[in-house]
Protein backbone atom coordinates (compact mmCIF):
# COMPACT_ATOMS: atom_id res chain seq x y z
CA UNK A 1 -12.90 59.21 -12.99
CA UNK A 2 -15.39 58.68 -10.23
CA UNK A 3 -17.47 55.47 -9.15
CA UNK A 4 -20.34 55.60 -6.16
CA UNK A 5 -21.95 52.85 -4.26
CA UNK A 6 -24.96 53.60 -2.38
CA UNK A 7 -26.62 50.26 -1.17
CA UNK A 8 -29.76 50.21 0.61
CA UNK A 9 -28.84 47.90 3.14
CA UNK A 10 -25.86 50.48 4.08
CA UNK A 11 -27.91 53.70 4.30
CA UNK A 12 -27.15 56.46 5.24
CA UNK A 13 -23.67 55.74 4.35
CA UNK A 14 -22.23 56.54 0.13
CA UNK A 15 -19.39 55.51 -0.87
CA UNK A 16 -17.09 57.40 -3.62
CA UNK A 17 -13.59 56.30 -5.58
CA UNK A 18 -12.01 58.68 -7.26
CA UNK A 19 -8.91 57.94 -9.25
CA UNK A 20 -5.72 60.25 -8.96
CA UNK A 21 -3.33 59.21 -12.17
CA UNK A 22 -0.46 60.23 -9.97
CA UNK A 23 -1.21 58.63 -6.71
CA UNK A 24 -4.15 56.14 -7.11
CA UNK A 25 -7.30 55.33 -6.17
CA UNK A 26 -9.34 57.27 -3.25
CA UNK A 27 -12.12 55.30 -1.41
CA UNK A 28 -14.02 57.78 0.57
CA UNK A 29 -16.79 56.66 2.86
CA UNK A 30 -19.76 59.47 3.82
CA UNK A 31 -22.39 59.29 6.47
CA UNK A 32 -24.81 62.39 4.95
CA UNK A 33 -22.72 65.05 4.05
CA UNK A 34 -19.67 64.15 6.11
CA UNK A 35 -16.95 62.18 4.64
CA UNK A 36 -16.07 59.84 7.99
CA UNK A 37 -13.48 58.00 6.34
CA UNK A 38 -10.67 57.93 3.02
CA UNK A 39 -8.23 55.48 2.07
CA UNK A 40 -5.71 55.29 -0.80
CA UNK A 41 -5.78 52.17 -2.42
CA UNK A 42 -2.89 51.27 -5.77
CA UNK A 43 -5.70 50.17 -7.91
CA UNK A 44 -9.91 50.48 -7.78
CA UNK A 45 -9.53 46.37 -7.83
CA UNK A 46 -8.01 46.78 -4.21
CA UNK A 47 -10.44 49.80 -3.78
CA UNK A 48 -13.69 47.71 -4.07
CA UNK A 49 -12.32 45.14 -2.21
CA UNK A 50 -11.25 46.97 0.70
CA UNK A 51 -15.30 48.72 0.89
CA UNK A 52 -16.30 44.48 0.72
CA UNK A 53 -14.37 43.67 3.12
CA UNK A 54 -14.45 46.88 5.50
CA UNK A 55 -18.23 48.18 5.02
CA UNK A 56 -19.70 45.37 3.06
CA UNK A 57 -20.46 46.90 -0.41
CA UNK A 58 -21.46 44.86 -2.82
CA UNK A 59 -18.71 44.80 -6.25
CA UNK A 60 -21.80 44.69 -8.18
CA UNK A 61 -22.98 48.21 -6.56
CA UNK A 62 -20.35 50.56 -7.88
CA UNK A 63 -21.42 52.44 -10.81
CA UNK A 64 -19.24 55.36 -12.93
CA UNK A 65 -20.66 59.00 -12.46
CA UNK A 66 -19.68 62.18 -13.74
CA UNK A 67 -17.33 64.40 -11.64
């Protein structure tokens, strides 16, 4: 599974979790094309919370996309 946040107010930046049944959840952070950042996070709870409290993205702005 896969979840993106793209708010306006953080533009250029996207933000992706993808979940890993063996290992957990993967917040990636991209600027463009280039991912500038990925952390591993137990659960996407602790995944949206650490893009609040790190880059500011809205809970609300997360939304599930295909892979």
């Amino acid at each position: 599974m896969k979840w993106r946040a793209q708010p306006d107010n953080l533009k250029p930046k996207r933000f992706e979790i993808e979940h890993d049944p063996v290992i957990g959840f993967y917040l990636y952070v991209f600027e463009g094309k280039n991912c500038i950042g990925d952390y591993l996070q137990d659960t996407f709870e602790v995944a949206i919370e650490s893009a609040l409290e790190d880059y500011d993205v809205p809970k609300d702005a997360w939304k599930e996309v295909e892979d």
